[in-house]
Protein backbone atom coordinates (compact mmCIF):
# COMPACT_ATOMS: atom_id res chain seq x y z
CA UNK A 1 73.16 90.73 -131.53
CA UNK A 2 76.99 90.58 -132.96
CA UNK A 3 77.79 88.61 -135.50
CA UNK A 4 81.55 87.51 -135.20
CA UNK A 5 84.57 85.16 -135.97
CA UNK A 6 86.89 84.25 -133.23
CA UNK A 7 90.54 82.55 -134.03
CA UNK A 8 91.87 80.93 -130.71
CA UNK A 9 95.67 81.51 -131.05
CA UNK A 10 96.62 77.90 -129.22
CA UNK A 11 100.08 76.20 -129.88
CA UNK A 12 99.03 74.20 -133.70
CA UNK A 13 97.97 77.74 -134.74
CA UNK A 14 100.69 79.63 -133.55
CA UNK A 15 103.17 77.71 -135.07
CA UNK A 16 101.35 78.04 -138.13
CA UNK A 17 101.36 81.92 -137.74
CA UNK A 18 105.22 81.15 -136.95
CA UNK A 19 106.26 79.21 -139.78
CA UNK A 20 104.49 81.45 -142.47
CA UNK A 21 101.43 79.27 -143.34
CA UNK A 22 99.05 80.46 -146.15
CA UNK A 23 96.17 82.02 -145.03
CA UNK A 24 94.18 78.98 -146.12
CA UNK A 25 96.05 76.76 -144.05
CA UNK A 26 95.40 78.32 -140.69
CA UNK A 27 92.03 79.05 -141.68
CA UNK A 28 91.98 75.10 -142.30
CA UNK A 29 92.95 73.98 -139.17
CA UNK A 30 90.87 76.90 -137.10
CA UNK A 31 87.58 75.20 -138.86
CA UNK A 32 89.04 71.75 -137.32
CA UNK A 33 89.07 72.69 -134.34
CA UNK A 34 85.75 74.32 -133.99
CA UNK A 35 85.97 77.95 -135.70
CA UNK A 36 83.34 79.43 -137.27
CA UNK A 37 83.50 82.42 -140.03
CA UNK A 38 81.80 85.29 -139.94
CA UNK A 39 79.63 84.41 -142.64
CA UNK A 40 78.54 81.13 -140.71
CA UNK A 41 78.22 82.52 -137.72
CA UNK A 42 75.73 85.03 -139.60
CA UNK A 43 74.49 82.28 -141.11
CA UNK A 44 72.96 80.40 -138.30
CA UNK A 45 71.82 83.31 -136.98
CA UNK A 46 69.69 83.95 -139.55
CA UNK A 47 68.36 80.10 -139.28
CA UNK A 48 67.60 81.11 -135.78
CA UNK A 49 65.47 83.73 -136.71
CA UNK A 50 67.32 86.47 -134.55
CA UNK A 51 68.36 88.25 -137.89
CA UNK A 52 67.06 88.93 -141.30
CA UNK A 53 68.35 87.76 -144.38
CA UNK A 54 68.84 91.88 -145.16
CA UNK A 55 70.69 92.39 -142.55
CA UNK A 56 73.25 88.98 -143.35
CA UNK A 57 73.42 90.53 -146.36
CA UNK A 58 74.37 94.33 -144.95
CA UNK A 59 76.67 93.40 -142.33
CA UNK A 60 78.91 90.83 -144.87
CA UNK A 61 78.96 92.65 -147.82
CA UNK A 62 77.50 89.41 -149.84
């Protein structure tokens, strides 16, 4: 099973992108609307029980 982060590029984003927003400010509003980083998504994973804290710790470089 993948762990991943996926930023949907819709219109508040790219104009972000656009208008030279920090990196913290698009990140901001991706988390608004529902993103989830990689570390999160490993995260809950790892609540689920489908991966081991080892592997969390392997796979994000924590």
């Amino acid at each position: 099973m993948g762990v991943c982060e996926l930023l949907v590029l819709d219109e508040e984003i790219k104009d972000l992108i656009l208008n030279n927003a920090s990196e913290g400010e698009i990140e901001k509003k991706a988390k608004e609307k529902g993103m989830r980083s990689f570390y999160e998504d490993a995260m809950e994973k790892l609540q689920r029980g489908y991966t081991s804290l080892e592997e969390v710790l392997r796979v994000t470089g924590m």
